[in-house]
N, C-alpha and C. Protein backbone atom coordinates (compact mmCIF):
# COMPACT_ATOMS: atom_id res chain seq x y z
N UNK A 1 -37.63 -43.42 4.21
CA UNK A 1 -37.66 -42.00 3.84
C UNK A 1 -38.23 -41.18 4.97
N UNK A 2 -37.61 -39.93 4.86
CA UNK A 2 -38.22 -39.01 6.18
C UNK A 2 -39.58 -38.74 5.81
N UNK A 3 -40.61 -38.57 7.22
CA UNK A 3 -41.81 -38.34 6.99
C UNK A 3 -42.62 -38.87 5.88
N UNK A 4 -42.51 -40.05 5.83
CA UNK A 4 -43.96 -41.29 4.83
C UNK A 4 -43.91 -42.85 5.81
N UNK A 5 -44.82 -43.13 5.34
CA UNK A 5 -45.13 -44.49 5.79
C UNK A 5 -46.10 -44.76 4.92
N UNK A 6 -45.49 -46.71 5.00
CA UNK A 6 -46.13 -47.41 3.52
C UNK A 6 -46.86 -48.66 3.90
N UNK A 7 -47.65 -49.15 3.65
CA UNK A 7 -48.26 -50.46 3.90
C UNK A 7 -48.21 -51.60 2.64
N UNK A 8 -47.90 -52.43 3.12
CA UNK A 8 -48.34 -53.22 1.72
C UNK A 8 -49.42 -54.14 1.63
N UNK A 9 -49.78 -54.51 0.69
CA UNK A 9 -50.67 -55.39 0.37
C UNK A 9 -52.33 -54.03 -0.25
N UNK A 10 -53.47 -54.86 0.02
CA UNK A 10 -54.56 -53.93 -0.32
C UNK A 10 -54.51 -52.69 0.69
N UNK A 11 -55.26 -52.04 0.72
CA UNK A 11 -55.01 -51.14 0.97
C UNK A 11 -53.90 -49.95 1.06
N UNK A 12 -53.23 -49.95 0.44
CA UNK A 12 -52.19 -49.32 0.57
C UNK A 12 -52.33 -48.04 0.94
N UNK A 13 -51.65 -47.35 1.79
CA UNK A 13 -51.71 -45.71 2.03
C UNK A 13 -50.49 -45.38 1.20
N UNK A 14 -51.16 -44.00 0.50
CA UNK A 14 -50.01 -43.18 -0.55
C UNK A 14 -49.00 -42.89 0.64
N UNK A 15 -48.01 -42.74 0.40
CA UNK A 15 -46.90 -41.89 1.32
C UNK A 15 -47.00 -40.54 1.16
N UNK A 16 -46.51 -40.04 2.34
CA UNK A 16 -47.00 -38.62 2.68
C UNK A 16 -45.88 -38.04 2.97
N UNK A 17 -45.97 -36.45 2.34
CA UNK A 17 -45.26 -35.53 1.42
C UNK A 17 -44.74 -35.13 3.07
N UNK A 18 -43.41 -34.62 3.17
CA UNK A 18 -42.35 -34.05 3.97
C UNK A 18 -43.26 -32.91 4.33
N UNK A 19 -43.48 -31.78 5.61
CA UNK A 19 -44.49 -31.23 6.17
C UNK A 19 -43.52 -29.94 5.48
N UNK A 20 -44.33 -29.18 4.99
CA UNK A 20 -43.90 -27.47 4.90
C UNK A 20 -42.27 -27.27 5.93
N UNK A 21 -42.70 -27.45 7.72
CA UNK A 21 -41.86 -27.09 8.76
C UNK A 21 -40.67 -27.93 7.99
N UNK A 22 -40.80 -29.39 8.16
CA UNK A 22 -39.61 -29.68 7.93
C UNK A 22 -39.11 -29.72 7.03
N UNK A 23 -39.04 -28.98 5.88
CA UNK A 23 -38.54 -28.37 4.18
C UNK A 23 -37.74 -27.36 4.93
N UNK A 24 -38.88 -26.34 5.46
CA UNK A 24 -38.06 -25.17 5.92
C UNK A 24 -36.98 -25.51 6.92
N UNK A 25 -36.84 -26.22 8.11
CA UNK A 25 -36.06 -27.07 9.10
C UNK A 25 -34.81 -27.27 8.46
N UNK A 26 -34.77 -27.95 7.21
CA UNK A 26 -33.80 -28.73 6.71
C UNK A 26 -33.14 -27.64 6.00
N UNK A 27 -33.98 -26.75 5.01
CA UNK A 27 -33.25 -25.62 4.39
C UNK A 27 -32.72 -24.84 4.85
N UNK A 28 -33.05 -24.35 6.56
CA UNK A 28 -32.39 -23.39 7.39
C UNK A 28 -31.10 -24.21 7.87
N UNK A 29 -31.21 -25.24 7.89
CA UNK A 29 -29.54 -25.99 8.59
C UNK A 29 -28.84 -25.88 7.63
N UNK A 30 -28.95 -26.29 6.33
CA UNK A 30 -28.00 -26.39 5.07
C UNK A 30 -27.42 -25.30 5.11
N UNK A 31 -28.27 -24.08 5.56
CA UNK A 31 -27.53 -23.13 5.16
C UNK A 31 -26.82 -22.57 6.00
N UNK A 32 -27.40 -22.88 7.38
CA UNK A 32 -26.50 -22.16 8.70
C UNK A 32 -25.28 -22.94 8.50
N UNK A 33 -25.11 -24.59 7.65
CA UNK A 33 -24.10 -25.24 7.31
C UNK A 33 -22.92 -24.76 6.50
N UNK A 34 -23.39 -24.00 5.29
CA UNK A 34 -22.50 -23.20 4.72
C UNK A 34 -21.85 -22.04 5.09
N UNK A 35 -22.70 -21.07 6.11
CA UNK A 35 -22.45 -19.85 6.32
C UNK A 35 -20.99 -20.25 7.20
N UNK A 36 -21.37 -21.67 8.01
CA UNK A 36 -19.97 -22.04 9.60
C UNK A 36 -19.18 -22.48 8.16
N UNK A 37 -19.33 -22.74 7.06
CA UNK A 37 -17.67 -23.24 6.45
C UNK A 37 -17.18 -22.31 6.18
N UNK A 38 -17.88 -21.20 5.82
CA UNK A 38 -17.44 -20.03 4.88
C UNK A 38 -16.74 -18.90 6.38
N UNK A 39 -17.19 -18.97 7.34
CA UNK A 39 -16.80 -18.56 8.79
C UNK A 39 -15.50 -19.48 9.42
N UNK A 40 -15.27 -20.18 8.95
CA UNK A 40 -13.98 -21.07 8.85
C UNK A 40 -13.07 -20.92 8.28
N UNK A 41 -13.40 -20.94 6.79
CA UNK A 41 -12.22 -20.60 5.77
C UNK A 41 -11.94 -19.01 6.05
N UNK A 42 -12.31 -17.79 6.65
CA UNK A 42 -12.62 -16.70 6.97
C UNK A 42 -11.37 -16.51 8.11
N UNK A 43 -10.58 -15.56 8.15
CA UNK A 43 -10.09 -15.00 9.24
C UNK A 43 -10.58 -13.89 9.69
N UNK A 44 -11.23 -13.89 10.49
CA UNK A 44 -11.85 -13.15 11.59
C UNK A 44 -11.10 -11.55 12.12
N UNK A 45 -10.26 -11.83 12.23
CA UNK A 45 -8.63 -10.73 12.20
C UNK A 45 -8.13 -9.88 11.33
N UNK A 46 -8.58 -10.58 9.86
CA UNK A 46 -7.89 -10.09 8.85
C UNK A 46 -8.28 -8.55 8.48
N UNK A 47 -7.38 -7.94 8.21
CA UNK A 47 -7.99 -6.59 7.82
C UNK A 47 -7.65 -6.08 6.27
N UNK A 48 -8.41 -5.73 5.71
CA UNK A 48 -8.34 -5.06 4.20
C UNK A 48 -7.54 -4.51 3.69
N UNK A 49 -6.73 -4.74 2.72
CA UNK A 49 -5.46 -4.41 1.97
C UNK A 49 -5.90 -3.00 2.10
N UNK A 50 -4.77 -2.37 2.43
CA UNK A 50 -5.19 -0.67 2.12
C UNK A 50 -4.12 -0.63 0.77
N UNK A 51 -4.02 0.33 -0.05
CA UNK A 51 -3.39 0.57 -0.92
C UNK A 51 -2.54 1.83 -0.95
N UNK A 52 -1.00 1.11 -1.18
CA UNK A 52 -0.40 2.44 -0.71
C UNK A 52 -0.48 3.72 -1.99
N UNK A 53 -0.86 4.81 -1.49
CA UNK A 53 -0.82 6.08 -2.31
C UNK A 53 0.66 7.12 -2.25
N UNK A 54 1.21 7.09 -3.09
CA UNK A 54 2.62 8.13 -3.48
C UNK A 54 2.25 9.14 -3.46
N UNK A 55 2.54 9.99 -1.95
CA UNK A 55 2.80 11.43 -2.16
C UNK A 55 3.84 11.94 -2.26
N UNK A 56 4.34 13.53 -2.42
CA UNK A 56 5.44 13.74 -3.04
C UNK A 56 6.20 14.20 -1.50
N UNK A 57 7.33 14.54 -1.63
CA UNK A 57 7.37 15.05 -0.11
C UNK A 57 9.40 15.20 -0.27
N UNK A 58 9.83 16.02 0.51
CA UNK A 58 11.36 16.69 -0.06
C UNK A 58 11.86 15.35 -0.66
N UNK A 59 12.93 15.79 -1.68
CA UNK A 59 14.04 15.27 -2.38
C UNK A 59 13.02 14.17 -3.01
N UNK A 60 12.11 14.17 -3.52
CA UNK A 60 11.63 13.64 -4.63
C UNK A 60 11.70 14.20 -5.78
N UNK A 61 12.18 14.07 -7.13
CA UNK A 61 12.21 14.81 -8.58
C UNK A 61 11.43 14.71 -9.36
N UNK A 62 10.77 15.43 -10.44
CA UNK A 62 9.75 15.26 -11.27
C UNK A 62 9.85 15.77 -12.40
N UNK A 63 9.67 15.21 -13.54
CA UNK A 63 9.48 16.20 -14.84
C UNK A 63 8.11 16.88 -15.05
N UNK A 64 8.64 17.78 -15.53
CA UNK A 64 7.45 18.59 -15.65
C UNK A 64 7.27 19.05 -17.26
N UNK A 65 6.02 18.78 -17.81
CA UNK A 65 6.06 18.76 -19.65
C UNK A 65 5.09 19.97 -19.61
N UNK A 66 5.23 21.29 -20.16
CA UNK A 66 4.03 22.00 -20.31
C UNK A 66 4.15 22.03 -22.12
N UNK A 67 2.70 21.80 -22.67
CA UNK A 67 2.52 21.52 -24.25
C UNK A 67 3.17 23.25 -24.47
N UNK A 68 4.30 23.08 -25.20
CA UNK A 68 4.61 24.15 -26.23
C UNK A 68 5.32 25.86 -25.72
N UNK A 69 5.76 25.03 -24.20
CA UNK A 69 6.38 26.04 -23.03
C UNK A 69 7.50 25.30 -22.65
N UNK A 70 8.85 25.66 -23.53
CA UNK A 70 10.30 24.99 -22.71
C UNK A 70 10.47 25.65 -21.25
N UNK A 71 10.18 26.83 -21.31
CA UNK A 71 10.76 27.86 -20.12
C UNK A 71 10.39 27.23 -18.73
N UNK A 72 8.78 26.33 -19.21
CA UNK A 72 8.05 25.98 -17.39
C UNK A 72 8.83 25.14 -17.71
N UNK A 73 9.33 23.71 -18.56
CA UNK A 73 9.07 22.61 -18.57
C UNK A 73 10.47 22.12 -18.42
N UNK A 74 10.95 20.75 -17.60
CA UNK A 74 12.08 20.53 -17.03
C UNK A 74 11.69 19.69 -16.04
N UNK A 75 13.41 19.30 -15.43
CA UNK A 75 13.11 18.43 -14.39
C UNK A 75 13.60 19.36 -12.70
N UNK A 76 12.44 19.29 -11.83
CA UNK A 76 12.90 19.87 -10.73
C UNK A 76 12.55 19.02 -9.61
N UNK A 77 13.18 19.44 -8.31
CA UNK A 77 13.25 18.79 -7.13
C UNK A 77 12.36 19.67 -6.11
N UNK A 78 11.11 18.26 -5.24
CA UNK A 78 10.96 19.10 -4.17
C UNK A 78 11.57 19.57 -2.78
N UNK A 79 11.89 20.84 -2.90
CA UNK A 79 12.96 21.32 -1.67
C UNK A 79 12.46 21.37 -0.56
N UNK A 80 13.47 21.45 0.64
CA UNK A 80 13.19 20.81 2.00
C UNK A 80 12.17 21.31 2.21
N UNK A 81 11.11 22.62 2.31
CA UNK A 81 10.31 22.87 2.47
C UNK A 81 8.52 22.39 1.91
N UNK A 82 9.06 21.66 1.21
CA UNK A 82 8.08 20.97 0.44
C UNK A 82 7.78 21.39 -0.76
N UNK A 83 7.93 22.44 -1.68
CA UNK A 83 7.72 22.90 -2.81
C UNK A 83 8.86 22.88 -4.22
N UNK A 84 8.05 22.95 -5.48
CA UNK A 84 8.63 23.32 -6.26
C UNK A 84 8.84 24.32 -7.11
N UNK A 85 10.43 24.50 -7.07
CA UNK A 85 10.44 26.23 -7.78
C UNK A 85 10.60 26.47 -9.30
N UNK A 86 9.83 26.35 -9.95
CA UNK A 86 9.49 26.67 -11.47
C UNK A 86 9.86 28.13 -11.86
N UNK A 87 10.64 28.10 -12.78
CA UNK A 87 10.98 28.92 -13.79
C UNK A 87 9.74 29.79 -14.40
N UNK A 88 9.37 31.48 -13.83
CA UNK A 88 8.72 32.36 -14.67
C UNK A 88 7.40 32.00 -13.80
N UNK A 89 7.25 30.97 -13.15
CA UNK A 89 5.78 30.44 -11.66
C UNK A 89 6.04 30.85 -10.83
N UNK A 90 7.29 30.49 -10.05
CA UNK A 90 7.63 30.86 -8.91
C UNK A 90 7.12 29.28 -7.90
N UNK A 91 6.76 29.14 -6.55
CA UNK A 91 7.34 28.09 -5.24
C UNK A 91 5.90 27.61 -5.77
N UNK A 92 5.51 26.15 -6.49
CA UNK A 92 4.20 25.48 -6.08
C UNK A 92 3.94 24.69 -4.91
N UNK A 93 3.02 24.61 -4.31
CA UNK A 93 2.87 23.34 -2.75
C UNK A 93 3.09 21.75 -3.92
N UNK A 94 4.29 21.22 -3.09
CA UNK A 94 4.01 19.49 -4.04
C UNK A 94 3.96 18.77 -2.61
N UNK A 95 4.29 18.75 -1.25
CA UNK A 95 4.38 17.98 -0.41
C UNK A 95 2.93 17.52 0.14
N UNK A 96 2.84 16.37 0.08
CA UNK A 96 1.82 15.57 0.36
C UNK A 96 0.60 15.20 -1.10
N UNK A 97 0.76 16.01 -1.73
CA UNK A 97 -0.09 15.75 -2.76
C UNK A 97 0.25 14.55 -3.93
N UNK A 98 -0.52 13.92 -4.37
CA UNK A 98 -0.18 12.68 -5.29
C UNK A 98 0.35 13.65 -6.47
N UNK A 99 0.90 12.89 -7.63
CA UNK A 99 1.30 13.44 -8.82
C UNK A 99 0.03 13.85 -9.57
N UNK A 100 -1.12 13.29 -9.32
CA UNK A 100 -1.98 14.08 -10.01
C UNK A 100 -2.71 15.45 -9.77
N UNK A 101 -2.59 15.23 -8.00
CA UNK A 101 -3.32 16.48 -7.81
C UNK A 101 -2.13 17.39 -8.20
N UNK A 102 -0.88 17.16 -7.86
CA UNK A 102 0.37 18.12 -8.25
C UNK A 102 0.04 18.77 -9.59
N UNK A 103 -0.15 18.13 -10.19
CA UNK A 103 -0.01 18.46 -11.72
C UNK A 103 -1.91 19.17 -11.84
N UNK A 104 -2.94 19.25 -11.74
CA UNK A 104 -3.94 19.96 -11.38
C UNK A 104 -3.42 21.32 -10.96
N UNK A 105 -2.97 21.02 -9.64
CA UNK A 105 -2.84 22.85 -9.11
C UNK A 105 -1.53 23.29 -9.70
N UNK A 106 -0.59 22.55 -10.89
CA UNK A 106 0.00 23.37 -11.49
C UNK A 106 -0.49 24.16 -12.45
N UNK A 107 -1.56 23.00 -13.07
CA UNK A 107 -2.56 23.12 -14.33
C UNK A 107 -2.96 24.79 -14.31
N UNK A 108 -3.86 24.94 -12.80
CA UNK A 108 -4.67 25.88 -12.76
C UNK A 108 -3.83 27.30 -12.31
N UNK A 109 -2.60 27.16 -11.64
CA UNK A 109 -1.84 28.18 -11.59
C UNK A 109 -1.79 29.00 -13.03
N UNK A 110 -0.99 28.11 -14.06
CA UNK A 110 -0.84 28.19 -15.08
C UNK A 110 -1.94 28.88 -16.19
N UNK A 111 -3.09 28.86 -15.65
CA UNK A 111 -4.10 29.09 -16.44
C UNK A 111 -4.67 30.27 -15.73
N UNK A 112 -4.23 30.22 -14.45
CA UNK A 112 -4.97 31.37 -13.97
C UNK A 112 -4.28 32.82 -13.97
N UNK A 113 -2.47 32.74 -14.31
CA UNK A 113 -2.05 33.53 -13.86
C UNK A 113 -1.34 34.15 -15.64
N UNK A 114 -0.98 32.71 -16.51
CA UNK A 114 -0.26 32.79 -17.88
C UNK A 114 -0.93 32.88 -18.41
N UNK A 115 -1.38 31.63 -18.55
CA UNK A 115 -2.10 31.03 -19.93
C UNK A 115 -3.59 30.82 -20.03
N UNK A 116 -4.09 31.37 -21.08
CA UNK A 116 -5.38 30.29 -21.35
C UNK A 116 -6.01 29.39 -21.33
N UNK A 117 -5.14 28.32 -21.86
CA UNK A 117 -5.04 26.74 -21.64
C UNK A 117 -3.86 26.29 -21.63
N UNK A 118 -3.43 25.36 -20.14
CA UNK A 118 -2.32 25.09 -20.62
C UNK A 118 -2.55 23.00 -20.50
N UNK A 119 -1.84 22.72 -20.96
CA UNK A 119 -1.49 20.88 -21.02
C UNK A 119 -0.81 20.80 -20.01
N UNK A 120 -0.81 20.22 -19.17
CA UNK A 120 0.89 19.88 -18.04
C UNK A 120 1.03 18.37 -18.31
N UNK A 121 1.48 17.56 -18.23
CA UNK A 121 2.34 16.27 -17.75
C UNK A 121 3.62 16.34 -16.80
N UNK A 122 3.36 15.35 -15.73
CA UNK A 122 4.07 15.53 -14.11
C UNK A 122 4.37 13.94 -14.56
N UNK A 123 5.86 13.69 -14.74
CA UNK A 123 5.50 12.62 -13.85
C UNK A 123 6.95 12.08 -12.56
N UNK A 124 6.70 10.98 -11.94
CA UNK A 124 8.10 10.64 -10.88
C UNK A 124 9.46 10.71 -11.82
N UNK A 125 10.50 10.87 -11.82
CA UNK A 125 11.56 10.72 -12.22
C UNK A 125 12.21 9.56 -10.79
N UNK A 126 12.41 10.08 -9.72
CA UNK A 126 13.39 9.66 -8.53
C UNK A 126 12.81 9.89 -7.53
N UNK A 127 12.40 8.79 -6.71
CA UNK A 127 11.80 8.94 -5.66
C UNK A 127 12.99 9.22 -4.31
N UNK A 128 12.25 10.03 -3.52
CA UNK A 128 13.49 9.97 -2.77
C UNK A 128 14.20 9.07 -1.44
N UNK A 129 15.13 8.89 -1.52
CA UNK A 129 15.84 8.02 -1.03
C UNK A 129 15.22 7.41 0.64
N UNK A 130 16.15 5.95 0.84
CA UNK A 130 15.70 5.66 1.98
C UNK A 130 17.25 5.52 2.54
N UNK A 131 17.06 4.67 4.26
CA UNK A 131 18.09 5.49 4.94
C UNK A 131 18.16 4.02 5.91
N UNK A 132 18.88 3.54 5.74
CA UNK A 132 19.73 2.12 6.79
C UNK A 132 20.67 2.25 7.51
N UNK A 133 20.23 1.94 9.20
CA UNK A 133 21.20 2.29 10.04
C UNK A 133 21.27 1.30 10.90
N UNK A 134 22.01 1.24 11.49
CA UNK A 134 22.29 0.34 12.74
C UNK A 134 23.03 -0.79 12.31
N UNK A 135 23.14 -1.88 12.35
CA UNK A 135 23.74 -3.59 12.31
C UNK A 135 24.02 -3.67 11.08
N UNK A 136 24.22 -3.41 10.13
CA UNK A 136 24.58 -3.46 8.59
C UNK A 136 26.18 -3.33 7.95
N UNK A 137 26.55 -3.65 7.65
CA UNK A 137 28.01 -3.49 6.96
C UNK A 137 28.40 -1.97 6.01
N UNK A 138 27.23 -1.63 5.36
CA UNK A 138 27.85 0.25 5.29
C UNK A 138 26.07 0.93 5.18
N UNK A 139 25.94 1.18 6.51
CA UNK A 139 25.42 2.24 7.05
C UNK A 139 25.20 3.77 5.83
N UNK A 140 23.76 3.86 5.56
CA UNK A 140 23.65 5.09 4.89
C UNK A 140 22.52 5.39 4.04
N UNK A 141 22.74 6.30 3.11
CA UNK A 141 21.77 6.78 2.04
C UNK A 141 21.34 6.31 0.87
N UNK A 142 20.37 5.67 0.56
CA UNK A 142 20.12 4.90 -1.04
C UNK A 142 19.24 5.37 -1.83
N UNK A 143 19.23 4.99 -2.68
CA UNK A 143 18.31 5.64 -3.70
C UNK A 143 17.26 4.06 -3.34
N UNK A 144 15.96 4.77 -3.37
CA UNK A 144 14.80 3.63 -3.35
C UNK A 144 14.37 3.10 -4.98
N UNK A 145 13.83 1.89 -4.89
CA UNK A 145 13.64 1.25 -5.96
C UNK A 145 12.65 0.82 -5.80
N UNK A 146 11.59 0.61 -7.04
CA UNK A 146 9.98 0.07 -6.92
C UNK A 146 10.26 -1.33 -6.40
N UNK A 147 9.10 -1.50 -5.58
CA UNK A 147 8.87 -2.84 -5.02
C UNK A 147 10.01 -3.29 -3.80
N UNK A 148 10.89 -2.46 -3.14
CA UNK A 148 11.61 -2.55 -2.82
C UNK A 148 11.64 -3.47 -1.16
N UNK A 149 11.96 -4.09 -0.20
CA UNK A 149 11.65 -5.07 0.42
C UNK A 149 12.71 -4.20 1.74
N UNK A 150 12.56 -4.81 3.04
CA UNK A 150 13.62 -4.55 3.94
C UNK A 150 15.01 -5.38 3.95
N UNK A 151 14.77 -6.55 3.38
CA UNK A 151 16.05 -7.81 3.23
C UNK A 151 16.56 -6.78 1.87
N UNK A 152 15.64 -6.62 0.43
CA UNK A 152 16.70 -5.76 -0.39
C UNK A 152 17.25 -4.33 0.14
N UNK A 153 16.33 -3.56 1.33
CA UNK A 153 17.45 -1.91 1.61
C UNK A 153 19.08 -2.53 2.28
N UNK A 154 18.43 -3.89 3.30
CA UNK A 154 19.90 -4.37 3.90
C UNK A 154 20.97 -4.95 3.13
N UNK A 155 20.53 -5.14 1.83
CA UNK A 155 21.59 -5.92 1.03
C UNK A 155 22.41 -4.93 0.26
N UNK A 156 21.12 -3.76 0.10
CA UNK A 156 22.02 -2.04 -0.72
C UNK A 156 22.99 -1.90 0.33
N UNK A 157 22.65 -2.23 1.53
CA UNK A 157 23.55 -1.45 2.87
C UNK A 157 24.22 -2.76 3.21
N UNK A 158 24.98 -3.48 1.78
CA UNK A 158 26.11 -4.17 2.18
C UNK A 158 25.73 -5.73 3.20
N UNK A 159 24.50 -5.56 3.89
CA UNK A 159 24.00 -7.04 4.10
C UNK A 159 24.65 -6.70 5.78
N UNK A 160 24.08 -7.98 6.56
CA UNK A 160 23.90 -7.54 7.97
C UNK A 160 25.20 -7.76 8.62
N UNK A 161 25.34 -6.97 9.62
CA UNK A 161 26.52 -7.18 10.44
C UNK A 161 26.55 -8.57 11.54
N UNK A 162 27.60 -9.21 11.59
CA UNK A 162 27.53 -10.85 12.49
C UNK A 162 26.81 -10.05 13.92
N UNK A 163 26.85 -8.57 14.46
CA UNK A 163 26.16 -8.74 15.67
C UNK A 163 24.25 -9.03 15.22
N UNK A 164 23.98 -8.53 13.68
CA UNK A 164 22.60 -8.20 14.08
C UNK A 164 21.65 -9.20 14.32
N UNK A 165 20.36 -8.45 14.46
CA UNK A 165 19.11 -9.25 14.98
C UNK A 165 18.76 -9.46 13.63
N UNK A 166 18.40 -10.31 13.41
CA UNK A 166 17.70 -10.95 11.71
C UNK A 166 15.80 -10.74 11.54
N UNK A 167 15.92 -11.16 13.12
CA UNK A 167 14.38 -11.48 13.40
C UNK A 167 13.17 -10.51 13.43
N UNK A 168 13.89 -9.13 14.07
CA UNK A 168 13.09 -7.64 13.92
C UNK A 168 13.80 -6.62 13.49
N UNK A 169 13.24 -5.69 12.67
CA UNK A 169 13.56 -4.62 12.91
C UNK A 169 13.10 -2.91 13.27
N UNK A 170 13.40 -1.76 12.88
CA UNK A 170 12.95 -0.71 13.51
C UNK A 170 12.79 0.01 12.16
N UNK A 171 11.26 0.45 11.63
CA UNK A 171 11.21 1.31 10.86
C UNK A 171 10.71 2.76 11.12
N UNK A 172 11.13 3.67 11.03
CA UNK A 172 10.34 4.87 10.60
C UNK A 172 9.68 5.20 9.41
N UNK A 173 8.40 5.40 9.18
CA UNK A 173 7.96 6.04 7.64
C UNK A 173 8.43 7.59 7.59
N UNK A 174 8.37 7.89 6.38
CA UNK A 174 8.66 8.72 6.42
C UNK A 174 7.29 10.17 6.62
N UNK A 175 7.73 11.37 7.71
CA UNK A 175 6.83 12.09 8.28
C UNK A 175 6.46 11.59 9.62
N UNK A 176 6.60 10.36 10.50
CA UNK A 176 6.31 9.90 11.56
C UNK A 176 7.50 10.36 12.03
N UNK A 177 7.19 10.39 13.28
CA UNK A 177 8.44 10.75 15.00
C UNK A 177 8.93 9.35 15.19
N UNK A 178 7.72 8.59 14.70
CA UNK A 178 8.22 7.35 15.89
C UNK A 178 9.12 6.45 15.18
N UNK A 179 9.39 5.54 15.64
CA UNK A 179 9.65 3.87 14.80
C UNK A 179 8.88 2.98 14.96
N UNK A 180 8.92 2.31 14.63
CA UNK A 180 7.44 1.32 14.27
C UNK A 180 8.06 -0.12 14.63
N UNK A 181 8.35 -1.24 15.94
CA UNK A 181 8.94 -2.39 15.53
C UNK A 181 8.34 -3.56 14.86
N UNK A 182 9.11 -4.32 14.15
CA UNK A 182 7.84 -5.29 13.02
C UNK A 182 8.77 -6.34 13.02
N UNK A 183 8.43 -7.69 12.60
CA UNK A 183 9.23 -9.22 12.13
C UNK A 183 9.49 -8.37 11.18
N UNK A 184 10.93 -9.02 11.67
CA UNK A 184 11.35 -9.44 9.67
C UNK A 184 11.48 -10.28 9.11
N UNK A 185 10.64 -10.04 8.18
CA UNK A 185 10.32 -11.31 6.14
C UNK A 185 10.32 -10.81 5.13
N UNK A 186 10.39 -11.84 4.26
CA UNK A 186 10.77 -11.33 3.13
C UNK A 186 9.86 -10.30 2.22
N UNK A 187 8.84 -10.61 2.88
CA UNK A 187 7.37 -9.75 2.04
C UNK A 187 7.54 -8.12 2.98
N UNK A 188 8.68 -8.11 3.66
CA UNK A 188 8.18 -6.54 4.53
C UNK A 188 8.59 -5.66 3.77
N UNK A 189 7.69 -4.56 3.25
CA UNK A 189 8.17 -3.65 1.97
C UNK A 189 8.53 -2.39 3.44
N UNK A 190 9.28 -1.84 2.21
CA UNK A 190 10.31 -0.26 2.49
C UNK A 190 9.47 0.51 1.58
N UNK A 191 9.25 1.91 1.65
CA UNK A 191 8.61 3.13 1.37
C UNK A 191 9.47 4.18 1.24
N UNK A 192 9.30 4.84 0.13
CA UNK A 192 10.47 5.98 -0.43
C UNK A 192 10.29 6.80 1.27
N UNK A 193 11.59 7.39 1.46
CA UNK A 193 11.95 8.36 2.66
C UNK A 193 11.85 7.47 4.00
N UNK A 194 11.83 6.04 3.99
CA UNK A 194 11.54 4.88 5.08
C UNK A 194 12.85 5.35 5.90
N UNK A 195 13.30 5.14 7.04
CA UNK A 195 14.03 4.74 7.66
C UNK A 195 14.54 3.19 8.40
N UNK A 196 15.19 2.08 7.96
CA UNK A 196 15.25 0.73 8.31
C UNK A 196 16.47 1.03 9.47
N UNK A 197 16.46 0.52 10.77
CA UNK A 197 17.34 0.12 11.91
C UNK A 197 17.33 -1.20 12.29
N UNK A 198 18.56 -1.71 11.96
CA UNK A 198 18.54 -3.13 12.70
C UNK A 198 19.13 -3.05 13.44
N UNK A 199 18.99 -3.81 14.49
CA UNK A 199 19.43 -3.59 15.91
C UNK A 199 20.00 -4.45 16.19
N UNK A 200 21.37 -4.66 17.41
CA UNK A 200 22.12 -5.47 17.64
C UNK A 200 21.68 -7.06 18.54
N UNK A 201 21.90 -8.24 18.27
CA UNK A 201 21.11 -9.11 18.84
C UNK A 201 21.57 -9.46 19.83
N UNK A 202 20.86 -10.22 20.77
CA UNK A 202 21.39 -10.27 21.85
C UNK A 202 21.83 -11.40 22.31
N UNK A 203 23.17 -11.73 22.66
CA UNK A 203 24.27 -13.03 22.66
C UNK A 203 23.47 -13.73 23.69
């Protein structure tokens, strides 16, 4: 055993207790032991799921419910400029704002300018479309679908042409200048107003 020693016969010496230091010694390794597994199983690189947030932004549609008002209430589109034009309101800001704040600064229009109190309910009807170009068999405009992937916008757009590249492709989000190049897999999601380019591969 660490730290005792025993004699036998008469005299015997009791064995002697492990020293304070080396309790603490042993407890500080165990643990610098766990911290290197847990620094192992750990990617170092990895960075934190961000979570994507839906703002509204042109050719997105929305219903709009005001409690016990047909005249506001309907389905409208935000126009190229970013707003929506309500019946008896007039142009609200919807571009960039989530559906909730949308529905807030309709809230308070409504209350500040009509009504007393009003109820609103906003919600998505049609998000607006995404846009596949380049190497694909029909090139064009789609309507986006939840959860939607870059292998499913290429398969709306008819599936890839024998020149394309499989391996990358070219996205734009939508509101960016640029394109963005990325692998392509099966987990690479598309974003309402995305732009997907696959590009021709090289023989």
């Amino acid at each position: 055993m660490i730290g005792t020693t025993t004699r036998r016969g008469p005299g015997r010496i009791p064995p002697k207790r492990p020293s304070r230091a080396l309790v603490a010694g042993l407890g500080a390794l165990l643990a610098l032991s766990g911290c290197a597994a847990d620094i192992a199983r750990s990617d170092p690189g990895a960075a934190p799921a961000v979570a994507y947030v839906y703002r509204l932004a042109p050719d997105d549609r929305v219903r709009i419910n005001v409690y016990n008002e047909a005249g506001v209430s309907g389905e409208f589109a935000v126009n190229s400029e970013g707003n929506v034009s309500i019946p008896l309101v007039g142009m609200i800001r919807a571009q960039g704002q989530t559906i909730g704040e949308f529905s807030d600064s309709l809230t308070k229009t409504l209350q500040t300018r009509y009504y007393k109190t009003a109820h609103v309910a906003v919600d998505l009807i049609a998000a607006r479309p995404i846009y596949v170009l380049g190497e694909v068999n029909k090139a064009g405009q789609f309507p986006y679908q939840a959860g939607m992937t870059v292998l499913g916008a290429v398969a709306t757009a008819g599936g890839f042409s024998y020149r394309a590249n499989q391996k990358i492709v070219m996205i734009r989000h939508n509101g960016e200048a640029a394109e963005q190049r990325a692998p392509l897999t099966a987990e690479l999601s598309v974003q309402p107003g995305d732009t997907v380019r696959i590009r021709e591969r090289n023989f």
